[in-house]
Protein backbone atom coordinates (compact mmCIF):
# COMPACT_ATOMS: atom_id res chain seq x y z
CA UNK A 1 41.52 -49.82 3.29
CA UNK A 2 39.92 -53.15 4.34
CA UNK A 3 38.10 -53.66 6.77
CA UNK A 4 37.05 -57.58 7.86
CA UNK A 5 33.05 -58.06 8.04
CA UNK A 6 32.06 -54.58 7.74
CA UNK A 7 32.10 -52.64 4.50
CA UNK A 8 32.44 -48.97 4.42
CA UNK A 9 31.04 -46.63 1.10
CA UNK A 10 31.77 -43.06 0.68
CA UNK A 11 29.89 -40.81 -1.63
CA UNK A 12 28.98 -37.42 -1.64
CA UNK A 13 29.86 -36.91 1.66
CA UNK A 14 27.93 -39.45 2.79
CA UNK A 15 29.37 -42.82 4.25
CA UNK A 16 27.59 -45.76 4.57
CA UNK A 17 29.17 -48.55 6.84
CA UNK A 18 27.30 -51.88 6.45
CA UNK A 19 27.73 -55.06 9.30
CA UNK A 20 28.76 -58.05 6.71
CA UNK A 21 28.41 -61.08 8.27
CA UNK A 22 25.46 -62.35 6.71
CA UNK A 23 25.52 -65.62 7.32
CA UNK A 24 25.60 -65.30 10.98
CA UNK A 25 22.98 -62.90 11.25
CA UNK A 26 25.86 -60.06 11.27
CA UNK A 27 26.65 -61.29 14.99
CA UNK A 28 29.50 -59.68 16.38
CA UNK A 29 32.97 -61.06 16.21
CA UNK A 30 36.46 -59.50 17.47
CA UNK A 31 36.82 -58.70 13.97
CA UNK A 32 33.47 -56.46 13.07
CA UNK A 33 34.48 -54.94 16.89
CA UNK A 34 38.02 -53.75 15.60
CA UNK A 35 36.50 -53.13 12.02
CA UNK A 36 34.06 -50.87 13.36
CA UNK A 37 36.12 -49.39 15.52
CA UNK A 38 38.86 -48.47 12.97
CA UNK A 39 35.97 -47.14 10.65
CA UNK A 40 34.88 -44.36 13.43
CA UNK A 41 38.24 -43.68 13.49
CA UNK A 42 38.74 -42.57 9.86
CA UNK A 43 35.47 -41.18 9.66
CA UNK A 44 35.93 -39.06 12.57
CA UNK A 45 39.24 -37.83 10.78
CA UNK A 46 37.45 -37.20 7.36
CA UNK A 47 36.20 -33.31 7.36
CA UNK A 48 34.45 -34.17 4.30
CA UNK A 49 32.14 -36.83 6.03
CA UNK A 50 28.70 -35.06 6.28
CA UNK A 51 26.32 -38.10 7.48
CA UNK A 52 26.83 -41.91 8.44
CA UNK A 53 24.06 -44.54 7.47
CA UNK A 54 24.61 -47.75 9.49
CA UNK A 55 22.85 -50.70 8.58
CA UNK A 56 23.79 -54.47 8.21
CA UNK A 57 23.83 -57.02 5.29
CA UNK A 58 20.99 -59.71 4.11
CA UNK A 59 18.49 -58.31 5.52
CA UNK A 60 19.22 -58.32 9.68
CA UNK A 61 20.77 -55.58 11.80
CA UNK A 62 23.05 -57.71 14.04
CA UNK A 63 22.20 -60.80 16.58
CA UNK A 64 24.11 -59.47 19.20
CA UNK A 65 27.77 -61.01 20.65
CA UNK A 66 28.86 -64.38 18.83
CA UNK A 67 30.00 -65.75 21.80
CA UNK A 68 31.71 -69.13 20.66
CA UNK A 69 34.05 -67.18 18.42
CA UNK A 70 34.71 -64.34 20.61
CA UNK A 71 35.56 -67.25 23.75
CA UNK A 72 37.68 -69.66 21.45
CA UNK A 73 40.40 -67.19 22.20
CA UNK A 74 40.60 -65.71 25.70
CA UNK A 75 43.08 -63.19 24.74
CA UNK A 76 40.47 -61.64 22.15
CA UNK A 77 37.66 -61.96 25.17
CA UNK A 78 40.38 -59.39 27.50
CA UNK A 79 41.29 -57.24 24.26
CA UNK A 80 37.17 -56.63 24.19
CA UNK A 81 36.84 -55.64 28.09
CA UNK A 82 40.51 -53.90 28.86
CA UNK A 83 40.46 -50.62 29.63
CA UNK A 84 43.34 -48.32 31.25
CA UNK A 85 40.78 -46.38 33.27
CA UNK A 86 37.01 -47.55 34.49
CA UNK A 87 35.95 -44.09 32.84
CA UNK A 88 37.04 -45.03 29.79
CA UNK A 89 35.07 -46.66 26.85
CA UNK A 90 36.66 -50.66 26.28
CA UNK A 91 36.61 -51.86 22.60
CA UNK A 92 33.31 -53.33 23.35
CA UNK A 93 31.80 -49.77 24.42
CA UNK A 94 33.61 -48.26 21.96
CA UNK A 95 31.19 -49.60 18.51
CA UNK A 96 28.30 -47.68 20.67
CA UNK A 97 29.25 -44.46 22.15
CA UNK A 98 31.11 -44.09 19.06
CA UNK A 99 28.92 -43.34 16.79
CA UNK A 100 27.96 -40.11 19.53
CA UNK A 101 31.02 -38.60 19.60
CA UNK A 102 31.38 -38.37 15.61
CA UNK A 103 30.68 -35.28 14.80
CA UNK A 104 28.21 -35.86 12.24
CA UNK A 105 24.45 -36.93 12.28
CA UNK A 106 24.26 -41.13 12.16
CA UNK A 107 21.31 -42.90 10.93
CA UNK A 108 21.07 -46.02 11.62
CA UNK A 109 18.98 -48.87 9.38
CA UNK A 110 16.97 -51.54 11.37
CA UNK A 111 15.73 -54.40 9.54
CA UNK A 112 15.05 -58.16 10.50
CA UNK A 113 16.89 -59.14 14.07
CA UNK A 114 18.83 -56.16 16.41
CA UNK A 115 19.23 -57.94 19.49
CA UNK A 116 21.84 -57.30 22.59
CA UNK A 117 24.79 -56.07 21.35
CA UNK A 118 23.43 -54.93 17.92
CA UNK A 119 20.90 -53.04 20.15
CA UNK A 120 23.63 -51.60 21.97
CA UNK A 121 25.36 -50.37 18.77
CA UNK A 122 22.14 -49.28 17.40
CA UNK A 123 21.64 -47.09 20.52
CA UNK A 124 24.49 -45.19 19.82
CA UNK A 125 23.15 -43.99 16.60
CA UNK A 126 21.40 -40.46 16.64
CA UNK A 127 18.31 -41.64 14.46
CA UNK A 128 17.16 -45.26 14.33
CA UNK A 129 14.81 -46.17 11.25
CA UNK A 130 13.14 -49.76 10.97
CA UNK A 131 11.08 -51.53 8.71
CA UNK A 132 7.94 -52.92 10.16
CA UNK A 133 8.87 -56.41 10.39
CA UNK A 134 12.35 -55.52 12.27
CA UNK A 135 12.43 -57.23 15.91
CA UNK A 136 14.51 -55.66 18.84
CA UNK A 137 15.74 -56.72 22.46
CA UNK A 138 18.31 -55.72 25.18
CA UNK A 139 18.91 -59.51 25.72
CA UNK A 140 21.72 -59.53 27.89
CA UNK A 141 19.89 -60.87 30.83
CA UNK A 142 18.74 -63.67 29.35
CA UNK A 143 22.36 -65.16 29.47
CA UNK A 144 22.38 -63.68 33.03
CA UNK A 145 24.60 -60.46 32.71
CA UNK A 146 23.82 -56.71 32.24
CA UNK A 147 24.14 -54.38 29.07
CA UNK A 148 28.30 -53.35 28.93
CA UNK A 149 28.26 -51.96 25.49
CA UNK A 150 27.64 -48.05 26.67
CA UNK A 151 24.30 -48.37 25.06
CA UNK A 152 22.83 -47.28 28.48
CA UNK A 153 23.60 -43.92 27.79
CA UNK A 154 21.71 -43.99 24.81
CA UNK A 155 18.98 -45.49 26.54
CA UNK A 156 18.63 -43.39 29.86
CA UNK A 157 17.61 -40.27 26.90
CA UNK A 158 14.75 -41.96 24.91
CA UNK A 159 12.89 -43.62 27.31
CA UNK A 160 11.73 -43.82 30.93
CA UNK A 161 13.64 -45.63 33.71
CA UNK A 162 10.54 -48.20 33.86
CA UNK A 163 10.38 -49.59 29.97
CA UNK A 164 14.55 -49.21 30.59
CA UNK A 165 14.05 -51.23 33.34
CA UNK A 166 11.66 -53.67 31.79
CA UNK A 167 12.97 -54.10 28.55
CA UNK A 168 16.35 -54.67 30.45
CA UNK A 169 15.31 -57.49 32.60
CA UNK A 170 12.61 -59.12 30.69
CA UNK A 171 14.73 -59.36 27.58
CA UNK A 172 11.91 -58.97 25.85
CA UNK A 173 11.76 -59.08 22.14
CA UNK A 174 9.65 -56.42 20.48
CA UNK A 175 8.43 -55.36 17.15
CA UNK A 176 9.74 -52.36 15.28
CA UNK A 177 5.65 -50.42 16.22
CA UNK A 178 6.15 -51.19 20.31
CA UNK A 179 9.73 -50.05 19.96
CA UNK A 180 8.53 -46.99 18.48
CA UNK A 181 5.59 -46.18 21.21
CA UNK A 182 8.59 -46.97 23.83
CA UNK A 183 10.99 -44.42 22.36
CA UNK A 184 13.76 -46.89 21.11
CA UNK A 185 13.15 -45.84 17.55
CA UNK A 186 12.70 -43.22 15.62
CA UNK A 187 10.50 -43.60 12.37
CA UNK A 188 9.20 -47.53 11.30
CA UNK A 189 8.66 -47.37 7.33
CA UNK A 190 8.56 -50.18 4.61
CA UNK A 191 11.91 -48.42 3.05
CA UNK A 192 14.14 -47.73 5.93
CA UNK A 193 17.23 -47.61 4.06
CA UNK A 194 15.71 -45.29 1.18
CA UNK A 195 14.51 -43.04 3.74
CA UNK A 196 17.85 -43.04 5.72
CA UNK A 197 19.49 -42.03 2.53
CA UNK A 198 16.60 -39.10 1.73
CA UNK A 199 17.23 -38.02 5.10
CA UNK A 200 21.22 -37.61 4.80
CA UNK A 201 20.85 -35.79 2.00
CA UNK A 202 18.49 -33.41 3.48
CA UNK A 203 20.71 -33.22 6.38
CA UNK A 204 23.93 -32.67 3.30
CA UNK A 205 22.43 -29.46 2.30
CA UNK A 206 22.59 -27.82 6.40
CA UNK A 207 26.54 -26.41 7.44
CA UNK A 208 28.42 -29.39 8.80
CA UNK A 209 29.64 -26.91 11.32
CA UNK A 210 26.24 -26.33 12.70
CA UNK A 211 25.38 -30.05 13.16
CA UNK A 212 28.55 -31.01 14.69
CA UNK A 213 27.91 -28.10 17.07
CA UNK A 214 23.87 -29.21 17.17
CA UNK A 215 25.10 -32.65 18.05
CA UNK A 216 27.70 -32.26 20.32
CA UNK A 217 25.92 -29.15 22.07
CA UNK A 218 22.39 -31.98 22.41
CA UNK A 219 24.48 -34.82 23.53
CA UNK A 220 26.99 -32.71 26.33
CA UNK A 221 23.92 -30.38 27.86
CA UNK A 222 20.97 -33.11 28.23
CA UNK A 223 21.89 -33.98 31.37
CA UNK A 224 24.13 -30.77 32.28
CA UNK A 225 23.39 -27.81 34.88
CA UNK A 226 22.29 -25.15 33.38
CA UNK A 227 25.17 -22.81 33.87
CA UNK A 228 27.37 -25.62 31.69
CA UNK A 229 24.33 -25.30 29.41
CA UNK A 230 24.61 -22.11 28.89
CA UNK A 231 28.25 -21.64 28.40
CA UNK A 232 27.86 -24.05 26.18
CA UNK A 233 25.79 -22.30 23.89
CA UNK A 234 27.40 -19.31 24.18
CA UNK A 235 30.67 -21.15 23.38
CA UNK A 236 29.48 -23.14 20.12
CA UNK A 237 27.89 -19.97 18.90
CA UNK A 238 31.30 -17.99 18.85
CA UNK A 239 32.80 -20.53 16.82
CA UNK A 240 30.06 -20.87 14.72
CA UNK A 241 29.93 -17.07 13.80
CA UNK A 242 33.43 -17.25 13.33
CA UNK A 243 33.29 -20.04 10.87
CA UNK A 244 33.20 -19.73 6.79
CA UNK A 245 29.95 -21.94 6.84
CA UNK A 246 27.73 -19.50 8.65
CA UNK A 247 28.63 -16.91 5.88
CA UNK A 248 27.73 -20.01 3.07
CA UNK A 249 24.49 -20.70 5.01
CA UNK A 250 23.17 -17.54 5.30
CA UNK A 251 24.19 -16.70 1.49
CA UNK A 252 21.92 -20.00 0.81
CA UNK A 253 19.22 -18.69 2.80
CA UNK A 254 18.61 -15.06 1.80
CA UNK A 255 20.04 -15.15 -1.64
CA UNK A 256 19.30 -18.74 -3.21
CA UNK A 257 22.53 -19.46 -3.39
CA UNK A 258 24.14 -23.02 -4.58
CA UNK A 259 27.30 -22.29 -2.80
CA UNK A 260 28.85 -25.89 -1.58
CA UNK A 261 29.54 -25.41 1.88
CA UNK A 262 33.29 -25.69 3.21
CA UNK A 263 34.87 -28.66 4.90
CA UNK A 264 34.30 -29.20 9.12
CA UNK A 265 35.80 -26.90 11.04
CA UNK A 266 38.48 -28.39 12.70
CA UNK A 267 37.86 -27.90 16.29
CA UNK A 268 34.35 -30.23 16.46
């Protein structure tokens, strides 16, 4: 299945979906914003799907919203913002928040330019890896409007409200080492898409069950009560028990066991 401007690998359980717009920086067209959004959908639908890399093509993340293509049609500008209920993620929100509600781990590869939108997307990603040289900024003030790609949420959990606050309204670009200090991303190394792909693997060889619960269980209680914390827990952990995998991981644990563990349970 095609899918325009973004490419999407599967091997081993472990898909890599790469922005392909090289020669515009991999800024962000209605195409890559259906693309990507079609691509969540089949990955989400894929039990076999143990880990998502996302990274972008010639050497850049994304430059954020191509705005002359995406305003030569005012239909395609609506299509990006409509939603039947303000609750509700739009297509535009929907390439960030996404990637959270896969139920998988998704690593996301930073190199050259991630600025405003790309940032957005790359703030839905559970693990963010750059290379040294990689340059970041929430630069939707500079055109005098506010972040509306749902990357907020991402944001309000890694850092404080004052760098959210001034990386927000400065529009500040920043290099991969400050982003780091600030929270925004995770590990800066000379490889990050070699150690992206090291660290699905690693992540391969743990129950798909218990990472989808891991995931979902991190992403629903950080902000919860308590009580809806705890139920939680108790919750995931029933399932869990009940699940084949446990049985496989504890057989890999206590017995050296190569056992390949069984497909996603079906309720994550």
């Amino acid at each position: 299945m095609l899918h325009p401007c973004v490419n999407l690998t599967i091997e081993s359980g472990i898909a890599i979906v790469e922005l392909n717009r090289p020669d515009k920086y991999n800024a962000l067209n209605y195409q890559i914003f259906t693309s990507i959004h079609k691509v969540q959908q089949r990955l989400a639908k894929d039990r076999r799907i143990r880990c998502v890399i996302l990274t972008g093509s010639g050497g850049n993340f994304c430059s954020g919203l191509d705005v002359s293509s995406v305003m030569r049609s005012p239909m395609q500008a609506i299509k990006l913002l409509f939603k039947w209920l303000p609750g509700n993620a739009n297509l535009a929100q929907q390439v960030s928040i996404g990637w959270r509600r896969l139920p998988v781990p998704v690593i996301c590869v930073l190199e050259g330019i991630c600025y405003g939108g790309g940032m957005q997307i790359a703030l839905g990603a559970d693990v963010r890896i750059a290379s040294p040289d990689c340059r970041l900024s929430i630069m939707e003030a500079k055109w005098g409007l506010v972040p509306d790609m749902a990357g907020l949420v991402g944001l309000r959990e890694l850092v404080s409200k004052d760098v959210a606050l001034l990386l927000t309204m400065t529009a500040e670009v920043i290099e991969a080492k400050q982003a780091h200090r600030y929270g925004l991303v995770t590990e800066v190394c000379e490889q990050p898409l070699e150690r992206a792909q090291l660290l699905a693997k690693q992540l391969a060889q743990t129950s798909p069950d218990a990472n989808a619960a891991i995931k979902s269980s991190i992403n629903k209680n950080w902000r919860a009560s308590e009580r809806s914390l705890l139920c939680r827990e108790s919750l995931y952990q029933i399932r869990l028990l009940l699940g084949k995998n446990r049985v496989v991981a504890a057989l890999r644990q206590t017995k050296g066991s190569e056992r390949a563990y069984k497909q996603r349970q079906s309720w994550w």
